[in-house]
Structures are given as C-alpha cells and as structure tokens.
PDB file of N, CA and C in Angstrom:
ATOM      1  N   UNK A   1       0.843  -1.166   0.000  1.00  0.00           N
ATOM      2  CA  UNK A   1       0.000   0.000   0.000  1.00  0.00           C
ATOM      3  C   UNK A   1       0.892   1.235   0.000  1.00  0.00           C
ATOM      4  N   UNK A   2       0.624   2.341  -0.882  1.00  0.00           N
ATOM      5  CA  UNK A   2       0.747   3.320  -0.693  1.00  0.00           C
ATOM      6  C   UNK A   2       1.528   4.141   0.966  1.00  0.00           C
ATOM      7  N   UNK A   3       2.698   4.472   1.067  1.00  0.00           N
ATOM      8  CA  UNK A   3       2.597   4.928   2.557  1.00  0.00           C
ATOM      9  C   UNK A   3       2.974   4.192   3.518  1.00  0.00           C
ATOM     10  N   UNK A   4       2.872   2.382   2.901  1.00  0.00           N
ATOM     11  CA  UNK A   4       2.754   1.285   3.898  1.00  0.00           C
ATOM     12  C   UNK A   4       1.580   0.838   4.539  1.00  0.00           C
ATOM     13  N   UNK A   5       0.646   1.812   5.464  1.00  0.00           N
ATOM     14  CA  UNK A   5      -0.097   1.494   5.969  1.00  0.00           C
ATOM     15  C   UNK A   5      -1.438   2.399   6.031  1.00  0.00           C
ATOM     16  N   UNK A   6      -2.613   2.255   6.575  1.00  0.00           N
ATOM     17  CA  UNK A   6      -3.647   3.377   6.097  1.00  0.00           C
ATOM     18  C   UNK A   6      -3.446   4.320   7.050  1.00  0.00           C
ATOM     19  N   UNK A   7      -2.532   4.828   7.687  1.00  0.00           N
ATOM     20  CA  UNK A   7      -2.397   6.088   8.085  1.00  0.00           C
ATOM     21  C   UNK A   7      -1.179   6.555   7.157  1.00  0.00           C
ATOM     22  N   UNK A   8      -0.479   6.164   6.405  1.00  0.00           N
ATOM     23  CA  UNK A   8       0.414   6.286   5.489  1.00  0.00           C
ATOM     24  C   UNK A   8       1.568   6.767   6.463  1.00  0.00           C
ATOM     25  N   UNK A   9       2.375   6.303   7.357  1.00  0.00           N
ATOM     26  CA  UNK A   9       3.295   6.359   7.926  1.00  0.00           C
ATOM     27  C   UNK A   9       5.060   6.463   7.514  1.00  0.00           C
ATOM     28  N   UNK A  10       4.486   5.556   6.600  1.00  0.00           N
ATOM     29  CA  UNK A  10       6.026   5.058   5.408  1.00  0.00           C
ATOM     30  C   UNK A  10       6.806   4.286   6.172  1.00  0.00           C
ATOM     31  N   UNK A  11       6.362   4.025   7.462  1.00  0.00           N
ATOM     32  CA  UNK A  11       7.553   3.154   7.786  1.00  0.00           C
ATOM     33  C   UNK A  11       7.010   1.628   8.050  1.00  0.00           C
ATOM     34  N   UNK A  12       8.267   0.719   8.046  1.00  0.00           N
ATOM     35  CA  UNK A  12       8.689  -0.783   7.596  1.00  0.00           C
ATOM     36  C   UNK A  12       9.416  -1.726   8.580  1.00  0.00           C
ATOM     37  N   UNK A  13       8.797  -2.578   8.922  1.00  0.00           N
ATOM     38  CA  UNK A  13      10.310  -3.095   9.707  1.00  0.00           C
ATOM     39  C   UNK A  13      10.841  -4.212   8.728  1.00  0.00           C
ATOM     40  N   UNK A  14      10.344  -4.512   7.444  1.00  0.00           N
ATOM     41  CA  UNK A  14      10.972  -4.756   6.343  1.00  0.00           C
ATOM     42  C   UNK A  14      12.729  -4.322   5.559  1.00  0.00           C
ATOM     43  N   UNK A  15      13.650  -5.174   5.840  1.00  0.00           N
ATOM     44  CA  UNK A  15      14.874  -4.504   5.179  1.00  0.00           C
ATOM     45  C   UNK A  15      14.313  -4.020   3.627  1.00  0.00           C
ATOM     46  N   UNK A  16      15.274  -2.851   3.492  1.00  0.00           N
ATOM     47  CA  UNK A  16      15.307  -2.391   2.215  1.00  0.00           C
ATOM     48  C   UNK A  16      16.605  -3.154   1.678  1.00  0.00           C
ATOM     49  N   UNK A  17      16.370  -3.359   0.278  1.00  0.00           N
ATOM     50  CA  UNK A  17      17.241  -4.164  -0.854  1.00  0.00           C
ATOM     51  C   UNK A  17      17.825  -2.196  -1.674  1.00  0.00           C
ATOM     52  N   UNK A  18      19.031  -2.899  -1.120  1.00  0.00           N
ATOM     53  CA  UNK A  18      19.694  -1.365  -2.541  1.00  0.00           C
ATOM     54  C   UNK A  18      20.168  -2.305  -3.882  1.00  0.00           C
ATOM     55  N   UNK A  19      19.249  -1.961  -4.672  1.00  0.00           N
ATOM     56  CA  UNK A  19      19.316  -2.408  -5.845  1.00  0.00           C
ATOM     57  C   UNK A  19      19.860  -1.293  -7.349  1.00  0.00           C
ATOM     58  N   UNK A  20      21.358  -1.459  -7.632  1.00  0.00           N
ATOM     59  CA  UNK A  20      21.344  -0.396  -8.839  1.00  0.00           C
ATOM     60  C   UNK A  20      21.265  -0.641  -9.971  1.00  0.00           C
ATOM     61  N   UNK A  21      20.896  -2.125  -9.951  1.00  0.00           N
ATOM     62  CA  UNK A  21      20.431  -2.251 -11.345  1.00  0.00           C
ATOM     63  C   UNK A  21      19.344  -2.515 -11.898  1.00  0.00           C
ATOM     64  N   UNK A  22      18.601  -2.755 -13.124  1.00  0.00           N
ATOM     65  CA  UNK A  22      17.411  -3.595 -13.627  1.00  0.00           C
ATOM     66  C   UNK A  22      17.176  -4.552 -13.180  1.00  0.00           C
ATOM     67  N   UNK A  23      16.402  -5.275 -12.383  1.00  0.00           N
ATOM     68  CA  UNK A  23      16.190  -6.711 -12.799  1.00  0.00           C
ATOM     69  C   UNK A  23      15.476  -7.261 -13.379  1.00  0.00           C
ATOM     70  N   UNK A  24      14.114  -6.681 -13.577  1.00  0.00           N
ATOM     71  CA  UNK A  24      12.925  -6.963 -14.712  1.00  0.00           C
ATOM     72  C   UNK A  24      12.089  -6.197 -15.434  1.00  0.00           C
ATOM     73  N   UNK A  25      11.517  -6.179 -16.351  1.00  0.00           N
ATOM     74  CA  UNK A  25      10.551  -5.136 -16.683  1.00  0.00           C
ATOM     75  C   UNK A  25       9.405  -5.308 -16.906  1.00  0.00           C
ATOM     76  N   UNK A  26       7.939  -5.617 -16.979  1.00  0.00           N
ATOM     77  CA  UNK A  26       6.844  -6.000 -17.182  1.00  0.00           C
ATOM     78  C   UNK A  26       6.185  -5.008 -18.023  1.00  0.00           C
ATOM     79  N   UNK A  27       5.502  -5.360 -18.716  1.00  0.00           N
ATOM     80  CA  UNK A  27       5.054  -4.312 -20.321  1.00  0.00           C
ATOM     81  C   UNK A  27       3.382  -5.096 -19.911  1.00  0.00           C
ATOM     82  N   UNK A  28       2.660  -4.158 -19.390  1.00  0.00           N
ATOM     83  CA  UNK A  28       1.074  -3.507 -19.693  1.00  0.00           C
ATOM     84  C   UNK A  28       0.754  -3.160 -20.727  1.00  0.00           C
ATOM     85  N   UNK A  29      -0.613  -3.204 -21.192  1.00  0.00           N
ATOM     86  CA  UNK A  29      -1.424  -2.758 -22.504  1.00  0.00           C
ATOM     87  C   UNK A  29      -1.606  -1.004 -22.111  1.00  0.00           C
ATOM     88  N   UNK A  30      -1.137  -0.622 -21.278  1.00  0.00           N
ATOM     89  CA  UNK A  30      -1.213   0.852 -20.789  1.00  0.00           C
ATOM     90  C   UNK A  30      -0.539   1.620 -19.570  1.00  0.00           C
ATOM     91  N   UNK A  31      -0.625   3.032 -19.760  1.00  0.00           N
ATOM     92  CA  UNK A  31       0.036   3.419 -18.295  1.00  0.00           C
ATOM     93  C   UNK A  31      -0.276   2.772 -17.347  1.00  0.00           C
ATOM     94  N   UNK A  32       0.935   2.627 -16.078  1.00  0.00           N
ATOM     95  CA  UNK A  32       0.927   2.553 -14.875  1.00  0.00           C
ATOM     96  C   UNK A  32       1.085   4.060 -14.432  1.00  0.00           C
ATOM     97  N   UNK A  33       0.076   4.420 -13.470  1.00  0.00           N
ATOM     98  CA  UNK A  33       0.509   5.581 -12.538  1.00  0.00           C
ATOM     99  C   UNK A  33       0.242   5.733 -11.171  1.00  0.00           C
ATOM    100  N   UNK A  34       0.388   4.436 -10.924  1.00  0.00           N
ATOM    101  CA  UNK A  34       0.685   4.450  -9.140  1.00  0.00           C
ATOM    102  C   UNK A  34       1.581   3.810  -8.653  1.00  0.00           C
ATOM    103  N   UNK A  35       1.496   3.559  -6.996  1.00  0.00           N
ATOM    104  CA  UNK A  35       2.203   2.585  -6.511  1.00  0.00           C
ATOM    105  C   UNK A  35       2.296   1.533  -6.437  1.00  0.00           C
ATOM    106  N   UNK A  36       3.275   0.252  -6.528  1.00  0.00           N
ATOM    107  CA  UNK A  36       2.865  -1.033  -6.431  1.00  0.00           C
ATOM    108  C   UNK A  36       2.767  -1.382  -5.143  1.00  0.00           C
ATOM    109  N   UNK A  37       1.954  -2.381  -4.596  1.00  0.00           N
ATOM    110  CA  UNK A  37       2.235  -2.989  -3.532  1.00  0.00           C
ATOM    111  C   UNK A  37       2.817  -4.096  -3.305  1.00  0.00           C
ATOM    112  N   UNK A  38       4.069  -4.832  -2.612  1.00  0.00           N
ATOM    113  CA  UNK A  38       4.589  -6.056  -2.663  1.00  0.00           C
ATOM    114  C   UNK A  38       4.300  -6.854  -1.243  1.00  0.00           C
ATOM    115  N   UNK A  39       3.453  -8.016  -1.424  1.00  0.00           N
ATOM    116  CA  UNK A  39       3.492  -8.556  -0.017  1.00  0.00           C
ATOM    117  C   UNK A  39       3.933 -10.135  -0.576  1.00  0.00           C
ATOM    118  N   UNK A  40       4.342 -10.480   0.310  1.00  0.00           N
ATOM    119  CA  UNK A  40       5.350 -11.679   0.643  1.00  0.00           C
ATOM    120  C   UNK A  40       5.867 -12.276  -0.670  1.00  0.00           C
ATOM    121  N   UNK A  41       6.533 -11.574  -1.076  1.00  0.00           N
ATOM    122  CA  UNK A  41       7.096 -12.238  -2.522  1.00  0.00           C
ATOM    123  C   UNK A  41       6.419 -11.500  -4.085  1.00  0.00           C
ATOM    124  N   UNK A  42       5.124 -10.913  -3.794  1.00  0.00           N
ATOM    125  CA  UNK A  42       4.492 -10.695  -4.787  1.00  0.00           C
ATOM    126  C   UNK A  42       4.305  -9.330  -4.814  1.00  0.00           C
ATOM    127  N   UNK A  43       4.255  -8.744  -6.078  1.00  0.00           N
ATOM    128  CA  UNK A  43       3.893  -7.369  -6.435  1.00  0.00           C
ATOM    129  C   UNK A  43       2.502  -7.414  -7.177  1.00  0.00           C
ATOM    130  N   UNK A  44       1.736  -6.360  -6.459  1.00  0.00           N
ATOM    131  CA  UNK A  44       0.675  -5.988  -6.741  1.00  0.00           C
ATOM    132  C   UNK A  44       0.362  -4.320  -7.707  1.00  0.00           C
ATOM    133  N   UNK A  45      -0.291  -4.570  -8.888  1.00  0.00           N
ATOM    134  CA  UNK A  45      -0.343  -3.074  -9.332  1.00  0.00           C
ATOM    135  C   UNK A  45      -1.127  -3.301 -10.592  1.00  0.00           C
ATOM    136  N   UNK A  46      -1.872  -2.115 -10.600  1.00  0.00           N
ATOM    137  CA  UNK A  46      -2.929  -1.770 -11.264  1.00  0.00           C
ATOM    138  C   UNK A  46      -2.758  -0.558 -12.540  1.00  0.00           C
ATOM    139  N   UNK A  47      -3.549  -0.682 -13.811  1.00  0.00           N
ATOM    140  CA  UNK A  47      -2.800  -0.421 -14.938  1.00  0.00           C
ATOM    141  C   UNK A  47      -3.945   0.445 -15.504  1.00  0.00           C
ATOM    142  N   UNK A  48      -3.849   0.972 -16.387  1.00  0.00           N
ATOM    143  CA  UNK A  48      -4.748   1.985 -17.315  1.00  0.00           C
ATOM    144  C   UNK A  48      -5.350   1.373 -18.110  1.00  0.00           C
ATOM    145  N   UNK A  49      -4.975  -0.056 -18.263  1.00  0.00           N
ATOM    146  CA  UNK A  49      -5.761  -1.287 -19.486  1.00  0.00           C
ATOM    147  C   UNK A  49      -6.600  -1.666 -18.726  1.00  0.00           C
ATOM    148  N   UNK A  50      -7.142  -1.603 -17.296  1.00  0.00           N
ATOM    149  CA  UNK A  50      -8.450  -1.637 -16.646  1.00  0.00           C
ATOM    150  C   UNK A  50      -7.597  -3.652 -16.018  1.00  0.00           C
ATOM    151  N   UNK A  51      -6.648  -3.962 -16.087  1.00  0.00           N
ATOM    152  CA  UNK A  51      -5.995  -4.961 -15.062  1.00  0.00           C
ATOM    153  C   UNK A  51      -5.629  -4.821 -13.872  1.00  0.00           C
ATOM    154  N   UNK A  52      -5.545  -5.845 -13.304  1.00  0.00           N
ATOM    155  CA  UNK A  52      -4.517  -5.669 -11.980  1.00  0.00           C
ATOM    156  C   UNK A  52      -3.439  -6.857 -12.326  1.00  0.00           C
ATOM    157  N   UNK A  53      -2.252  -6.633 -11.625  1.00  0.00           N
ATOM    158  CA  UNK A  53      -1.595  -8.042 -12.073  1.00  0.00           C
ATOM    159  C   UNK A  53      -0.635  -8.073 -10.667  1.00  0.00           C
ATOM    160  N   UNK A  54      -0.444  -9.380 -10.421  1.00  0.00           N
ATOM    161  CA  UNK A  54       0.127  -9.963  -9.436  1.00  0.00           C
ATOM    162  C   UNK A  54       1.332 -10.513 -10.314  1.00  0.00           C
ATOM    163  N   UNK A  55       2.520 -10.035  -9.708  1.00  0.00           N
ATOM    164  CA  UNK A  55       3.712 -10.644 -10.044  1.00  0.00           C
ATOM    165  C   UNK A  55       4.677 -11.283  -9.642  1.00  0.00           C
ATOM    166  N   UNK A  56       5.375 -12.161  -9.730  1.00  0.00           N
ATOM    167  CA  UNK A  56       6.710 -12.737  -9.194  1.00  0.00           C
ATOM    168  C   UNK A  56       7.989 -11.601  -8.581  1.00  0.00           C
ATOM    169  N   UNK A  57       7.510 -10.948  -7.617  1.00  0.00           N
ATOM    170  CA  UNK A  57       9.097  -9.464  -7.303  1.00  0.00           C
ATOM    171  C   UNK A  57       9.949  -9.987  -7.512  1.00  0.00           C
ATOM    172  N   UNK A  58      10.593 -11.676  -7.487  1.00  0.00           N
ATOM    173  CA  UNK A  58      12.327 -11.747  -7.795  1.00  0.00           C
ATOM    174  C   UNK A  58      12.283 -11.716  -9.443  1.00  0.00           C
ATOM    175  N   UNK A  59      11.378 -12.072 -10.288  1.00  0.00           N
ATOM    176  CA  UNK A  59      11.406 -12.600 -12.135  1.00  0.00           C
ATOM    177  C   UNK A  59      10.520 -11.509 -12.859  1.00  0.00           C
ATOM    178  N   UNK A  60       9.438 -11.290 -12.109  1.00  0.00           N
ATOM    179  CA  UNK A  60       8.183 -10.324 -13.450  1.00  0.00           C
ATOM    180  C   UNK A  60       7.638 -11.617 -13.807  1.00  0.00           C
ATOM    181  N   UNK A  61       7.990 -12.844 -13.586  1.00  0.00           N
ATOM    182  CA  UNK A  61       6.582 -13.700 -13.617  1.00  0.00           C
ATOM    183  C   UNK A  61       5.163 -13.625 -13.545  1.00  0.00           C
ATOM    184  N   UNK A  62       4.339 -13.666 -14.247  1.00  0.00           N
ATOM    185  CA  UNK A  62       2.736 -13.297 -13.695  1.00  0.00           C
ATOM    186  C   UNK A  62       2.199 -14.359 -13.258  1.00  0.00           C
ATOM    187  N   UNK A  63       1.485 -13.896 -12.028  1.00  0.00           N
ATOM    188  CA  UNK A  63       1.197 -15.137 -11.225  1.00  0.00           C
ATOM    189  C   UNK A  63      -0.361 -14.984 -11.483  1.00  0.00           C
ATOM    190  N   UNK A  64      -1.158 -13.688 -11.453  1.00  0.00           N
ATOM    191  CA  UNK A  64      -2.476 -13.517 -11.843  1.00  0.00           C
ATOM    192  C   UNK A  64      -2.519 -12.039 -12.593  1.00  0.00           C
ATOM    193  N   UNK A  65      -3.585 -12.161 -13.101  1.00  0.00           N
ATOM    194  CA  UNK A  65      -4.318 -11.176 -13.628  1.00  0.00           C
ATOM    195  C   UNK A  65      -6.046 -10.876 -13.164  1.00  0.00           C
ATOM    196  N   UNK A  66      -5.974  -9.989 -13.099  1.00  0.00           N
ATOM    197  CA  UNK A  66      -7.533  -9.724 -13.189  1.00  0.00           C
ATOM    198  C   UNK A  66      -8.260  -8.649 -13.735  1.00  0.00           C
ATOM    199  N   UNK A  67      -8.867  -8.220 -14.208  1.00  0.00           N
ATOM    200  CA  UNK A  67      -9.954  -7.267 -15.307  1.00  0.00           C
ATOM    201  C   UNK A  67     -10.600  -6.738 -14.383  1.00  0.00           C
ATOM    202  N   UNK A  68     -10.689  -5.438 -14.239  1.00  0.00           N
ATOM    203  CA  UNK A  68     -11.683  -4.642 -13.587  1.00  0.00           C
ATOM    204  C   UNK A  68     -12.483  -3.870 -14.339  1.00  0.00           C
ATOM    205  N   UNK A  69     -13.333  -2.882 -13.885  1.00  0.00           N
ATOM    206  CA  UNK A  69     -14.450  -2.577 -14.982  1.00  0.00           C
ATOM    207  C   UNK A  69     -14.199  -1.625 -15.399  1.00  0.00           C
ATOM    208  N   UNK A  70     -12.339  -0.859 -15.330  1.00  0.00           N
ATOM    209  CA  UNK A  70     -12.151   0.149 -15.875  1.00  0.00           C
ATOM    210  C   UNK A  70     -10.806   0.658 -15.883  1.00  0.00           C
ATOM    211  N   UNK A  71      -9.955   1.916 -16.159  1.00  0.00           N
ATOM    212  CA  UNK A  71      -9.009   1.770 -15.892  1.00  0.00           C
ATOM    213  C   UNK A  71      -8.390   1.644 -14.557  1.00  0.00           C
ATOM    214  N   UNK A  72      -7.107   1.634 -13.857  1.00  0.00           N
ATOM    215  CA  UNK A  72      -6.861   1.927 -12.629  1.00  0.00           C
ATOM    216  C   UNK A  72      -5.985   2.895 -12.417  1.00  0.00           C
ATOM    217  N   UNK A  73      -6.092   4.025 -11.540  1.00  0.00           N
ATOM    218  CA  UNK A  73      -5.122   4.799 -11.303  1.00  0.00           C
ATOM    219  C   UNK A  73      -4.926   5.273 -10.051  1.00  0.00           C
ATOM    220  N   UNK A  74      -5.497   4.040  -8.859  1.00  0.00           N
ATOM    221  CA  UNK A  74      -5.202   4.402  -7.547  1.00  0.00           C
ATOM    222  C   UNK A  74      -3.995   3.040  -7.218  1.00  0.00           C
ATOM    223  N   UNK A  75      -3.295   3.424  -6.611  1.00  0.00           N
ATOM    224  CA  UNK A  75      -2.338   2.526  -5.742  1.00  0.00           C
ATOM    225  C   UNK A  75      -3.088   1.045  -5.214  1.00  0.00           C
ATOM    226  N   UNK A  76      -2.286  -0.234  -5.448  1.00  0.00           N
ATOM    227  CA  UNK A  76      -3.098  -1.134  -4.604  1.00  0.00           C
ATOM    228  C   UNK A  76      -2.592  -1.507  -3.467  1.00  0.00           C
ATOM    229  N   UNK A  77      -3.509  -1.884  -2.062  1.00  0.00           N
ATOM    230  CA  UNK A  77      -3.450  -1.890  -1.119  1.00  0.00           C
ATOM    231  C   UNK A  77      -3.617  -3.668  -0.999  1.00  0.00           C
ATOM    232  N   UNK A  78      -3.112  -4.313  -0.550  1.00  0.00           N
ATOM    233  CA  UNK A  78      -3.348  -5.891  -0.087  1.00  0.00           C
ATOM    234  C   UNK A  78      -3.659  -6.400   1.283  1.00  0.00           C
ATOM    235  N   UNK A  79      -4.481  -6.510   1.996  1.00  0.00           N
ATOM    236  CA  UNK A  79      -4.707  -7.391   2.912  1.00  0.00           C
ATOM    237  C   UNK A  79      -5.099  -8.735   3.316  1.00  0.00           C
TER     238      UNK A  79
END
C-alpha cells in the first residue's frame, strides 16, 4: 500500500534491498501511474488497461491477472 499502511506512515520493519540495477521489466497494454504494492514475494499493481496483475518481485513472472471494470489509477493496497 501506498505509505505502507492506512495512516500512510512510510515506515517498515521490512529490510530495504539497494538495488542499482534492472532486474525486470513487465510491459502492460497501458500506463501505470501508481504505486505497487509487494506482499510476501508478490507485487501488486494496477494499470490503465483496466488490469490488476500480481507478479513474481524476484522474475516479473505473472502469477495472476484480473480485469476490472475500468481503468486503474489508484495505488493497490493488499490485505
């Protein structure tokens, strides 16, 4: 989620990974313009082609997809 949490705090007791390079790229039928969310292995994020897609965070593997009834341009939140 956005912030981390619904008071949007930003904080984690999650290590941060310093990463300076690429490791994957995932290509949508349209803009992304939010945040992704990643919980336990998986990235969550929502697209302007009216998807959501669940991904593999170590590959860009797609693990799901799903169709919503329109585009998306809010951040996804996972619980």
């Amino acid at each position: 989620m956005f912030g981390h949490d619904p008071p949007r705090t930003g904080q984690t007791e999650s290590p941060v990974v310093d990463v300076s390079q690429l490791l994957w790229k995932f290509k949508t039928g349209d803009t992304v313009t939010s945040s992704p969310a990643v919980v336990n292995g998986v990235l969550y994020m929502g697209s302007w082609d009216s998807y959501v897609y669940a991904l593999d965070a170590k590959n860009g593997n797609v693990i799901l997809t799903y169709k919503a009834g329109d585009g998306i341009a809010a951040s996804t939140s996972v619980h």
